[in-house]
PDB file of N, CA and C in Angstrom:
ATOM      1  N   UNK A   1       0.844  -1.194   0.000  1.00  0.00           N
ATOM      2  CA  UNK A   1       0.000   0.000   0.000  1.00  0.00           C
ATOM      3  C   UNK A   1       0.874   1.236   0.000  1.00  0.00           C
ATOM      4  N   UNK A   2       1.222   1.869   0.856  1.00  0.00           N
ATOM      5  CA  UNK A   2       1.510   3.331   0.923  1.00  0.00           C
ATOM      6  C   UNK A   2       3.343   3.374   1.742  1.00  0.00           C
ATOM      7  N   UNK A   3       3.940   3.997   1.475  1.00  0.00           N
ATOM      8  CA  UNK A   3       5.025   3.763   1.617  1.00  0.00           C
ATOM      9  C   UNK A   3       4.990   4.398   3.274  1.00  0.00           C
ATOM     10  N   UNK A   4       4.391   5.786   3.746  1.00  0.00           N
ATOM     11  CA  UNK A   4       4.048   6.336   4.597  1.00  0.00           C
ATOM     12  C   UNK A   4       3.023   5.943   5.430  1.00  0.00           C
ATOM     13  N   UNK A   5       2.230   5.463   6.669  1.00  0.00           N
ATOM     14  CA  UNK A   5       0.951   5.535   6.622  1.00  0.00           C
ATOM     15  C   UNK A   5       1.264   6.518   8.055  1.00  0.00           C
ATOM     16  N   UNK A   6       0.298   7.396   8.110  1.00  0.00           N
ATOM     17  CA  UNK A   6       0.228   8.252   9.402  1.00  0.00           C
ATOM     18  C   UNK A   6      -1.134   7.757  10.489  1.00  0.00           C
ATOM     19  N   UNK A   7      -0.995   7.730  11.249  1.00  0.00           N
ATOM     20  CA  UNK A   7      -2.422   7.394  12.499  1.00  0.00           C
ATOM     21  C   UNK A   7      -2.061   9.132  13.381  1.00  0.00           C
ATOM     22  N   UNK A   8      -3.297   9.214  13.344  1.00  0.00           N
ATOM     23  CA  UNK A   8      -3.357  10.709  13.703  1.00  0.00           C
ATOM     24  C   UNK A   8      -4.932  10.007  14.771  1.00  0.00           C
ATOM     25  N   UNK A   9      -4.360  10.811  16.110  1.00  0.00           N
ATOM     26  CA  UNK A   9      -5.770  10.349  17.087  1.00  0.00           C
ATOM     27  C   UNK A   9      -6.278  11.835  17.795  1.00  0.00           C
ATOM     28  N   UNK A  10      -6.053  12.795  17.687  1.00  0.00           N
ATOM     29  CA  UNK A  10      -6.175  13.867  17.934  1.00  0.00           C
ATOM     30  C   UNK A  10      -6.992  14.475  17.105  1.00  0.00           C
ATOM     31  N   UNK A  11      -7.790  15.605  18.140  1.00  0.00           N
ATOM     32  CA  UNK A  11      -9.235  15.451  17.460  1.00  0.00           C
ATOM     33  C   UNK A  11      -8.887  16.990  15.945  1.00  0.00           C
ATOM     34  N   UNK A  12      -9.444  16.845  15.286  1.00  0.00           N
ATOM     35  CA  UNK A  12      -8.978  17.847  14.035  1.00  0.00           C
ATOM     36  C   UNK A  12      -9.113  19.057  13.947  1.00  0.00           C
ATOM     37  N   UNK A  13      -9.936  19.426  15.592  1.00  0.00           N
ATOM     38  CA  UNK A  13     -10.285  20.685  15.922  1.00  0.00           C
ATOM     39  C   UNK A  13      -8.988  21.777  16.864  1.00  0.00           C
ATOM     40  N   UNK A  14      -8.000  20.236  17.302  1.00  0.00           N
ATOM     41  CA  UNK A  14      -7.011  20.641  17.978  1.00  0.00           C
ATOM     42  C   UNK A  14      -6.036  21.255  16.816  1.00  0.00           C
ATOM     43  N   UNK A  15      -6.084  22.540  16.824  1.00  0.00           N
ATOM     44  CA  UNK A  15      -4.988  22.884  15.954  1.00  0.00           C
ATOM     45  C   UNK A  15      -3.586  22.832  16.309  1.00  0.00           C
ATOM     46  N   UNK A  16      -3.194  22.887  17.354  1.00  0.00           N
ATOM     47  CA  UNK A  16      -1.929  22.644  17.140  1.00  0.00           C
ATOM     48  C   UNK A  16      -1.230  21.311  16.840  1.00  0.00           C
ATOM     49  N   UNK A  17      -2.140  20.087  16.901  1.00  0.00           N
ATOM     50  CA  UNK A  17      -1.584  18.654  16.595  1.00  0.00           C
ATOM     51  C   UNK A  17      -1.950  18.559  15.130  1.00  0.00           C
ATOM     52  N   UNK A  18      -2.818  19.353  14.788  1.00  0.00           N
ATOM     53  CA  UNK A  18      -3.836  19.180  13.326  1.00  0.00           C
ATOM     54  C   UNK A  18      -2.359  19.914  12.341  1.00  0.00           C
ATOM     55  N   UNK A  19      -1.991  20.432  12.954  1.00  0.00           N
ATOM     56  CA  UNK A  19      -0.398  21.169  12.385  1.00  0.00           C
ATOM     57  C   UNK A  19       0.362  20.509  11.576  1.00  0.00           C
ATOM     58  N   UNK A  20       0.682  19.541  12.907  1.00  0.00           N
ATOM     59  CA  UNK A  20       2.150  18.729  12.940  1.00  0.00           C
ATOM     60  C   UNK A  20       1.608  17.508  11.970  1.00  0.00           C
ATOM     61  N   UNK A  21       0.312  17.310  12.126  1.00  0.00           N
ATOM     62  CA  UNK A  21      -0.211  16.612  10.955  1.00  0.00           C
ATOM     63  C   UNK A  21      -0.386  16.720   9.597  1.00  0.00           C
ATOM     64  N   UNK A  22      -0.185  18.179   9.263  1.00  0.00           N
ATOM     65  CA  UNK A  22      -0.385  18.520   8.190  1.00  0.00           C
ATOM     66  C   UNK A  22       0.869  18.794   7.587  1.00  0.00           C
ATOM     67  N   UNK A  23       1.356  19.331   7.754  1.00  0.00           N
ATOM     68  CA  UNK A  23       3.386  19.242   7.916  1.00  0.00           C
ATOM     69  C   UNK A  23       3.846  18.200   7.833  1.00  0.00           C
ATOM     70  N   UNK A  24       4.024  17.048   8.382  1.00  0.00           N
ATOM     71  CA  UNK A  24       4.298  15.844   8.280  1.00  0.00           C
ATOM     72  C   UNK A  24       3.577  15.429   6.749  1.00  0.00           C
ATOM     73  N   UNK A  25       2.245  14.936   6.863  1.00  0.00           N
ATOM     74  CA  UNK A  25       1.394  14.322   5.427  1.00  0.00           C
ATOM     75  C   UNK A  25       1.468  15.655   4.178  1.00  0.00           C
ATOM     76  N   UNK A  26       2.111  16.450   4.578  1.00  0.00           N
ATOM     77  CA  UNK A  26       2.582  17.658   2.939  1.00  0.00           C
ATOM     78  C   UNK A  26       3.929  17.381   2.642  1.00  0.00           C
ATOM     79  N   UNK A  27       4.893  16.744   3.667  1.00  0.00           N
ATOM     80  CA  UNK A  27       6.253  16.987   3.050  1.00  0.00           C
ATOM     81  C   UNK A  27       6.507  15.037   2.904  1.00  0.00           C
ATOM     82  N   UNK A  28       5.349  14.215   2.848  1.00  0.00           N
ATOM     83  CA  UNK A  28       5.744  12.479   3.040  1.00  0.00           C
ATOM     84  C   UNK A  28       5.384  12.660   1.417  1.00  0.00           C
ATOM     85  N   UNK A  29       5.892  11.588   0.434  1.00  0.00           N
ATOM     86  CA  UNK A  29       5.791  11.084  -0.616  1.00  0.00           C
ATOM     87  C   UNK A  29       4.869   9.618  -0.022  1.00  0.00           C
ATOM     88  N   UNK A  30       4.183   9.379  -1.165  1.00  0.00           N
ATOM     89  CA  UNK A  30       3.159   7.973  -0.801  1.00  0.00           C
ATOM     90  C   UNK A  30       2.705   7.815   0.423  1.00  0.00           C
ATOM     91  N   UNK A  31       1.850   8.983   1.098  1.00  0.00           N
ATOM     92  CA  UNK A  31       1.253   8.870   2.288  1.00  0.00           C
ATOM     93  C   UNK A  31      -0.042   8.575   2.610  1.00  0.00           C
ATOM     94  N   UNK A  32      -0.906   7.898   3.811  1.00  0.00           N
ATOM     95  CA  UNK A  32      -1.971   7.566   3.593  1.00  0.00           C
ATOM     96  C   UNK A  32      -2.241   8.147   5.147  1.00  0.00           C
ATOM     97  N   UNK A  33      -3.441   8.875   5.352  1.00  0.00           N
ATOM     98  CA  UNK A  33      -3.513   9.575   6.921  1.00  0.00           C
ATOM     99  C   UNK A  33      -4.561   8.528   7.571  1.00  0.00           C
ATOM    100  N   UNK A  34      -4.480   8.309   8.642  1.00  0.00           N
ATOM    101  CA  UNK A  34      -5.768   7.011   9.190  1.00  0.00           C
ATOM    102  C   UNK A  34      -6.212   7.637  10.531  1.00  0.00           C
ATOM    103  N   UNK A  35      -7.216   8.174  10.554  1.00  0.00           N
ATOM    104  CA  UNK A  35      -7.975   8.953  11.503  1.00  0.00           C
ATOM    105  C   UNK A  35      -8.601   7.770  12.906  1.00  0.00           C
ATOM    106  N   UNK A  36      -8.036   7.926  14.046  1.00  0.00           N
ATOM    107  CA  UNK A  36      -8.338   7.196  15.050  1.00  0.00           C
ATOM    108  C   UNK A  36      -8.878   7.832  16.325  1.00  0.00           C
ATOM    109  N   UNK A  37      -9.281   7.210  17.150  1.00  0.00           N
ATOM    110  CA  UNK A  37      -9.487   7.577  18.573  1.00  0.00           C
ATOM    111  C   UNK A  37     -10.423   9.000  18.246  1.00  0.00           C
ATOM    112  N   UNK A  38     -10.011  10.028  19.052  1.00  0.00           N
ATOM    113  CA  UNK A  38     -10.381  11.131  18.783  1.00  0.00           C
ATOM    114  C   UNK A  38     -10.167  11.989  17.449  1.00  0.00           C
ATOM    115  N   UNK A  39      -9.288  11.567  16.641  1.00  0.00           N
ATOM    116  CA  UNK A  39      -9.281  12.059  15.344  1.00  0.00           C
ATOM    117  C   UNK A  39     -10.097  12.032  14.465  1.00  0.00           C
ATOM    118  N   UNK A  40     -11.231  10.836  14.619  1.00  0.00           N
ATOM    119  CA  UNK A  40     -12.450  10.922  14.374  1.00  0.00           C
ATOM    120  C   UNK A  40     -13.367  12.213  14.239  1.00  0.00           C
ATOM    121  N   UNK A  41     -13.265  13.322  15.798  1.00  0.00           N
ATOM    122  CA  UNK A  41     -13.909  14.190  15.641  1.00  0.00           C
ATOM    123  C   UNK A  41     -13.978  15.244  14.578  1.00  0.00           C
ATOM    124  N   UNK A  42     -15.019  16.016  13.845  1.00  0.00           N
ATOM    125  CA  UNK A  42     -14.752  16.658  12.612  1.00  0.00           C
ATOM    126  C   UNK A  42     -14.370  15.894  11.181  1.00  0.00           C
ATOM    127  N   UNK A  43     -15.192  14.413  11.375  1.00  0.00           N
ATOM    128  CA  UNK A  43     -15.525  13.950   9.995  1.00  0.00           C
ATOM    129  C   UNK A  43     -16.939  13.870   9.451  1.00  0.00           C
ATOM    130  N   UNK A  44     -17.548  15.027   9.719  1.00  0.00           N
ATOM    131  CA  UNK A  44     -19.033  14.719   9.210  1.00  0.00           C
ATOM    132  C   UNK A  44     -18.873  16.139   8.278  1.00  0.00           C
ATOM    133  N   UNK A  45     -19.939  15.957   7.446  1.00  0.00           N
ATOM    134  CA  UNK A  45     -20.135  16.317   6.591  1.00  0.00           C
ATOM    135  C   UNK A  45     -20.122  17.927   6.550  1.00  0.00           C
ATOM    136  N   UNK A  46     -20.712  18.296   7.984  1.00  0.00           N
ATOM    137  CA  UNK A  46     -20.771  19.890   7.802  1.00  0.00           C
ATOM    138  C   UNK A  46     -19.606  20.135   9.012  1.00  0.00           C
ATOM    139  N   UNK A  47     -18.547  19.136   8.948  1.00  0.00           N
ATOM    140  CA  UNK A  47     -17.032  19.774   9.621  1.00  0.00           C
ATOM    141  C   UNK A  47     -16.163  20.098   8.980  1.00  0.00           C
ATOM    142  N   UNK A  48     -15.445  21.371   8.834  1.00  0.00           N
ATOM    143  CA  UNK A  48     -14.198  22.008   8.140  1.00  0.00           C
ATOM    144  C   UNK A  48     -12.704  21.128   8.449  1.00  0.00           C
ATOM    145  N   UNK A  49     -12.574  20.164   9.382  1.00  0.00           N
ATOM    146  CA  UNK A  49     -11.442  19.727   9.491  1.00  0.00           C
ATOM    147  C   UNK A  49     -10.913  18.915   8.523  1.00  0.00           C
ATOM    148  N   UNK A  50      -9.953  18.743   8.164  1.00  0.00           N
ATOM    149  CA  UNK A  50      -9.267  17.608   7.183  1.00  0.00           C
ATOM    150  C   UNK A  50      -9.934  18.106   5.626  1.00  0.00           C
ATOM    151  N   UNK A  51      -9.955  18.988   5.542  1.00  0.00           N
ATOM    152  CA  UNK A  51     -10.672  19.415   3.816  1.00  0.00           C
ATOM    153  C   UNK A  51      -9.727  20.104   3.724  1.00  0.00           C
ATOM    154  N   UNK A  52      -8.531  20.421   4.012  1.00  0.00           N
ATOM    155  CA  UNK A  52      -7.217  20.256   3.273  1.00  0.00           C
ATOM    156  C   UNK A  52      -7.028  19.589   2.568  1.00  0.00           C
ATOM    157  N   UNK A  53      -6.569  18.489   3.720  1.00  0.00           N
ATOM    158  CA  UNK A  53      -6.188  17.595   3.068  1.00  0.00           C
ATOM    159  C   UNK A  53      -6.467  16.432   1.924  1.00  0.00           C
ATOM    160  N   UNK A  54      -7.969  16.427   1.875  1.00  0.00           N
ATOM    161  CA  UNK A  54      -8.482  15.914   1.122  1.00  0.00           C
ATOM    162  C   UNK A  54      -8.697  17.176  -0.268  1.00  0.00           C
ATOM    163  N   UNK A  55      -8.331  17.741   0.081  1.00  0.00           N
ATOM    164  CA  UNK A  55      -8.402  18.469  -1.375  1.00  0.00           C
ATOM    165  C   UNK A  55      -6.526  18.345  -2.051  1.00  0.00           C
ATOM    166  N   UNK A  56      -5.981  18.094  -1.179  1.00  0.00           N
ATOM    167  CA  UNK A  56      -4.226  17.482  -1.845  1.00  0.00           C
ATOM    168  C   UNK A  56      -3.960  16.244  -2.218  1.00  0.00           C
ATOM    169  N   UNK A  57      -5.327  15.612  -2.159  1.00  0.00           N
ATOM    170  CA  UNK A  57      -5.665  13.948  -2.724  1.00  0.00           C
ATOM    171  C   UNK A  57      -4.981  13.472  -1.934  1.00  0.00           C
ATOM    172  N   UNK A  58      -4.383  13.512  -0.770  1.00  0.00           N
ATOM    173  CA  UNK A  58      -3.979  12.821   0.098  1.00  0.00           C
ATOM    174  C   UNK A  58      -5.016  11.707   0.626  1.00  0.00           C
ATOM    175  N   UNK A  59      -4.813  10.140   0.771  1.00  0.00           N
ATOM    176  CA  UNK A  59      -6.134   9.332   1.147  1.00  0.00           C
ATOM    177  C   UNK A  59      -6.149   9.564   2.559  1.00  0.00           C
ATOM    178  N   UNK A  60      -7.354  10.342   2.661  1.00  0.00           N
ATOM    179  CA  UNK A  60      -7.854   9.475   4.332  1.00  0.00           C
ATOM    180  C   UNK A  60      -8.880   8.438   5.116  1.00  0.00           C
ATOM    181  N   UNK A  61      -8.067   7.784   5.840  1.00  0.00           N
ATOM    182  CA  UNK A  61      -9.158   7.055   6.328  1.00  0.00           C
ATOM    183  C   UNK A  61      -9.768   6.798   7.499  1.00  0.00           C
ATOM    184  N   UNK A  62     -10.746   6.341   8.408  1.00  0.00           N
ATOM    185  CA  UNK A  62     -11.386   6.525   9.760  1.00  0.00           C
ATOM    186  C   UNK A  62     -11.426   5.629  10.239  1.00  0.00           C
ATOM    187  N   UNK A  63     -10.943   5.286  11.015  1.00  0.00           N
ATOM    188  CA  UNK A  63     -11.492   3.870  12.061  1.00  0.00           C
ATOM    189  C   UNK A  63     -12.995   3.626  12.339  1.00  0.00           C
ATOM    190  N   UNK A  64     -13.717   2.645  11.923  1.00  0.00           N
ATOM    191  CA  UNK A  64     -15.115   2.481  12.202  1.00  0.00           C
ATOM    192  C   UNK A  64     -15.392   2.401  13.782  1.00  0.00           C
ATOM    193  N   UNK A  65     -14.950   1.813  13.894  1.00  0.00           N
ATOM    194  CA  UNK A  65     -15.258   1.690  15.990  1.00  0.00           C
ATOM    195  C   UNK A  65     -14.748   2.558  16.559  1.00  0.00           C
ATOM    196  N   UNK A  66     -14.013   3.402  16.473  1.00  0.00           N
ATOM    197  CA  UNK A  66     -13.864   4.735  16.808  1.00  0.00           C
ATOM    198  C   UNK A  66     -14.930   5.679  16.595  1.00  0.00           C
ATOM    199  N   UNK A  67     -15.051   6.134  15.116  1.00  0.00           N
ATOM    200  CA  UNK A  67     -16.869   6.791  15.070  1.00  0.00           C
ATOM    201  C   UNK A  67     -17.931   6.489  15.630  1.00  0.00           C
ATOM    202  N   UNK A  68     -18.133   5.246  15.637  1.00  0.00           N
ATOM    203  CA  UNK A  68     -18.921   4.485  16.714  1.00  0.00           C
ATOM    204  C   UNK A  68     -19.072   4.612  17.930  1.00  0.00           C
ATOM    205  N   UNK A  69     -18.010   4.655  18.466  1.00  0.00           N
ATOM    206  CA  UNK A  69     -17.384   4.805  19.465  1.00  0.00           C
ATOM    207  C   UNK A  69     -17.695   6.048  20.165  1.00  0.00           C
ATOM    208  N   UNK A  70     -17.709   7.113  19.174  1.00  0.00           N
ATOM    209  CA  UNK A  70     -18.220   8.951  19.668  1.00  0.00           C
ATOM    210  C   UNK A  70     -19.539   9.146  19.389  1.00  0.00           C
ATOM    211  N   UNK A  71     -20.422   8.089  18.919  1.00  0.00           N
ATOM    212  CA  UNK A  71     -21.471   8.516  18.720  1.00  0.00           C
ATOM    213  C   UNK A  71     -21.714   9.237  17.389  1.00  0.00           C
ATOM    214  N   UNK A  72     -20.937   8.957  16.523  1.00  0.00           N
ATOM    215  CA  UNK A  72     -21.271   8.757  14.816  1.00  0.00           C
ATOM    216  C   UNK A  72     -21.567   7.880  14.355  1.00  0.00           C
ATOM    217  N   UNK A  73     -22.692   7.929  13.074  1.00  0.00           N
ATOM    218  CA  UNK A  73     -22.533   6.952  12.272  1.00  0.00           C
ATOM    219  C   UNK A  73     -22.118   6.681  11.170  1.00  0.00           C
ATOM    220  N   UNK A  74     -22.068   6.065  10.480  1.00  0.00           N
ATOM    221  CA  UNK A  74     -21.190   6.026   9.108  1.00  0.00           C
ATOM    222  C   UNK A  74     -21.640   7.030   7.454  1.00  0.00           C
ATOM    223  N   UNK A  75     -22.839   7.277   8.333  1.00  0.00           N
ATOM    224  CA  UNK A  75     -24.068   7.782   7.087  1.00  0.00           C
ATOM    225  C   UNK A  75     -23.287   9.216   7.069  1.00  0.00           C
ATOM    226  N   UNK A  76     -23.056   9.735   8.258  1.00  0.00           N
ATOM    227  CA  UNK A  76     -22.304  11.010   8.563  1.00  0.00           C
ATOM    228  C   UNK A  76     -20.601  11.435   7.722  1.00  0.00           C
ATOM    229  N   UNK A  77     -20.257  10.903   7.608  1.00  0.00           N
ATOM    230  CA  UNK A  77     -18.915  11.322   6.931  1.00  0.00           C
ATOM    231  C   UNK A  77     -19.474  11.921   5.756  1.00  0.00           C
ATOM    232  N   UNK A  78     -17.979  12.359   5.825  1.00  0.00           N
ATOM    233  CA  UNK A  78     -17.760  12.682   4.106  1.00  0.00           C
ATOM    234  C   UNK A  78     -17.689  11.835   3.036  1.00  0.00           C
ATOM    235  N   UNK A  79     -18.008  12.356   1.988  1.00  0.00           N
ATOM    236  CA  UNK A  79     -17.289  11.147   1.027  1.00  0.00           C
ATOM    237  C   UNK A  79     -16.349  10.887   0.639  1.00  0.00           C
ATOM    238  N   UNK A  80     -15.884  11.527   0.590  1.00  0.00           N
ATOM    239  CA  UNK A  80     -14.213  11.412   0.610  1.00  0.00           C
ATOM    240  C   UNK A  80     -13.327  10.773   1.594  1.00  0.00           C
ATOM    241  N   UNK A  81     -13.989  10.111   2.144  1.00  0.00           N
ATOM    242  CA  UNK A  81     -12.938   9.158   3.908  1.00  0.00           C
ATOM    243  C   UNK A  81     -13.180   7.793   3.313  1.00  0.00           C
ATOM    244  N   UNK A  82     -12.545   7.286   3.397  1.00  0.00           N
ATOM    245  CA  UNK A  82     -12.540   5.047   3.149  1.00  0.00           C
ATOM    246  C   UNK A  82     -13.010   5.289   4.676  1.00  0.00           C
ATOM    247  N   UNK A  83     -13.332   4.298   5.017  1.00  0.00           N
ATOM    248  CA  UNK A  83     -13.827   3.358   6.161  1.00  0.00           C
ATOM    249  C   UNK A  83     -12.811   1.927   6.370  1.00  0.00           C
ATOM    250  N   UNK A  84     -12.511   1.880   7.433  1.00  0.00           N
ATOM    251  CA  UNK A  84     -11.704   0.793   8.003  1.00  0.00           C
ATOM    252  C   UNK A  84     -11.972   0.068   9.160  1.00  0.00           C
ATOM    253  N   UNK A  85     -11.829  -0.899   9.793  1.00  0.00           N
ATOM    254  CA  UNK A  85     -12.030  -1.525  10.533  1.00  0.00           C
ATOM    255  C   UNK A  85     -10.306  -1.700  11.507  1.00  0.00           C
ATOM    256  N   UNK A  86     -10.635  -1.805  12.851  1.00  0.00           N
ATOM    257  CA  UNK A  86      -9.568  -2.464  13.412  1.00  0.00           C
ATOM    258  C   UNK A  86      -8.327  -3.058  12.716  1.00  0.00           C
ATOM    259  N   UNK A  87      -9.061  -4.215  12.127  1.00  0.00           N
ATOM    260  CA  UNK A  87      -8.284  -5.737  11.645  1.00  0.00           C
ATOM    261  C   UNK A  87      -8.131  -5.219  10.002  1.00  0.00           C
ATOM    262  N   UNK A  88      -8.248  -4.184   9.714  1.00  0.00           N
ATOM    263  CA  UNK A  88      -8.277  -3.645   8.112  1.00  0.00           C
ATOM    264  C   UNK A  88      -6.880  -2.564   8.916  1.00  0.00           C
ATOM    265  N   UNK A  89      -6.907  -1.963   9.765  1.00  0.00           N
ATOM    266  CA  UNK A  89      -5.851  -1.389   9.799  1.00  0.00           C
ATOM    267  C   UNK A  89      -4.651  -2.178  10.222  1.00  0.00           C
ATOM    268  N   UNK A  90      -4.678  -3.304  10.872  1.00  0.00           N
ATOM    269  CA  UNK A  90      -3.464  -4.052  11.022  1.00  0.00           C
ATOM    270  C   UNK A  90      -2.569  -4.791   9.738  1.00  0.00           C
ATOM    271  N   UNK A  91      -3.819  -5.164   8.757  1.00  0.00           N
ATOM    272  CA  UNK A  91      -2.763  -5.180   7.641  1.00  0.00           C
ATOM    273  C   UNK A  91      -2.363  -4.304   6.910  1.00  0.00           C
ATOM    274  N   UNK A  92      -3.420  -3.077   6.846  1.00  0.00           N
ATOM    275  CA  UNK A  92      -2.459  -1.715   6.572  1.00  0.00           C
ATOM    276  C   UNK A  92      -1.007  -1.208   6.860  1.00  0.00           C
ATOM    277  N   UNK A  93      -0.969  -1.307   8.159  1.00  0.00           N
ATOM    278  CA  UNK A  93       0.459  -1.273   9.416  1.00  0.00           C
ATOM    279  C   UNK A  93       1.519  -2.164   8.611  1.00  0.00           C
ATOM    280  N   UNK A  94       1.005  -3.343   8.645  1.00  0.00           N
ATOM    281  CA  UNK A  94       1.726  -4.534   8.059  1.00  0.00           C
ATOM    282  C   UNK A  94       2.689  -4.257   6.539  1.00  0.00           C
ATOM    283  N   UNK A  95       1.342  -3.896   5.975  1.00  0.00           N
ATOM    284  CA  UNK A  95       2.133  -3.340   4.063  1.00  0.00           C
ATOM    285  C   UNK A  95       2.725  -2.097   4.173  1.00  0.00           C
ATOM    286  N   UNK A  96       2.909  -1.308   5.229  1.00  0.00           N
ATOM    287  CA  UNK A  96       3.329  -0.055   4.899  1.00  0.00           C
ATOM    288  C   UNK A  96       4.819  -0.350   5.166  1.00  0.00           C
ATOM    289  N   UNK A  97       5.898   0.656   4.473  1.00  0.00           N
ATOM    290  CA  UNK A  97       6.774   0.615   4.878  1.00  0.00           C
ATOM    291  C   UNK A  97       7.757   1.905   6.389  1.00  0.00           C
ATOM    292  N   UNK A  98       7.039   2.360   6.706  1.00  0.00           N
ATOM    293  CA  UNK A  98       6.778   3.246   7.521  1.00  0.00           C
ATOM    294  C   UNK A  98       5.651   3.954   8.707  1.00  0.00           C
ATOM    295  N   UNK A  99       5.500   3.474   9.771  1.00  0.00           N
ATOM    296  CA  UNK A  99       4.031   3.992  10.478  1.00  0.00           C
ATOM    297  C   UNK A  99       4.499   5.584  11.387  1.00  0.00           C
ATOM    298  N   UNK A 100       3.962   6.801  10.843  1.00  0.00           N
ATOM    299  CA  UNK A 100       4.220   7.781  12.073  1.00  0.00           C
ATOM    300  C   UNK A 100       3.273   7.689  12.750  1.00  0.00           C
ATOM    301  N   UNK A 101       3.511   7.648  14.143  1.00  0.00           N
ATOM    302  CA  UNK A 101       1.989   8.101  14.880  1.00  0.00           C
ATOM    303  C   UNK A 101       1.851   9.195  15.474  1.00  0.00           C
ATOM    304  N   UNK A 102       1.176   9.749  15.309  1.00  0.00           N
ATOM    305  CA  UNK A 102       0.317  10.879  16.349  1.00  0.00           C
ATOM    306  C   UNK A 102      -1.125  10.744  17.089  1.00  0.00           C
ATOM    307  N   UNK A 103      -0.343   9.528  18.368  1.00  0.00           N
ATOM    308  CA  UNK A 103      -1.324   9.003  18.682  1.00  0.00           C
ATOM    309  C   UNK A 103      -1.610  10.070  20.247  1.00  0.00           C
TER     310      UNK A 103
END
């Protein structure tokens, strides 16, 4: 898959981690961002977070049991987010050749 993959768990409203996230996934070649824990927050449809980045075609993606988890449902995102599971991100981890976290 992605030579980079980033896990970002911080919620997207926190700007100063939303930073170091964005800095990091602008200067990685073959990066893929994977939205966890609280990073979840600000993926629905009428949230401004991460529409950066998705406008630099950068892929992002969300942990399902995490949204779940805050009391989202899946109907709520954007369209632009993949959906992942737990056990979908461990072989992600697996094929990448690199994991940063900003957990």
């Amino acid at each position: 898959m992605a030579k980079n993959l980033i896990l970002f768990g911080h919620s997207g409203f926190d700007l100063s981690n939303y930073q170091s996230l964005t800095k990091i996934a602008y200067n990685s070649t073959d990066c893929v961002v994977v939205l966890m824990e609280d990073g979840v927050n600000g993926l629905t449809k009428s949230s401004e977070p991460y529409n950066d980045i998705l406008e630099k075609n950068i892929p992002l993606y969300c942990v399902v049991e995490d949204l779940e988890a805050r009391g989202f449902e899946k109907s709520q995102l954007k369209s632009d987010i993949n959906q992942l599971t737990y056990l979908e991100l461990i072989d992600l981890i697996e094929t990448s050749n690199r994991v940063i976290s900003l957990l």
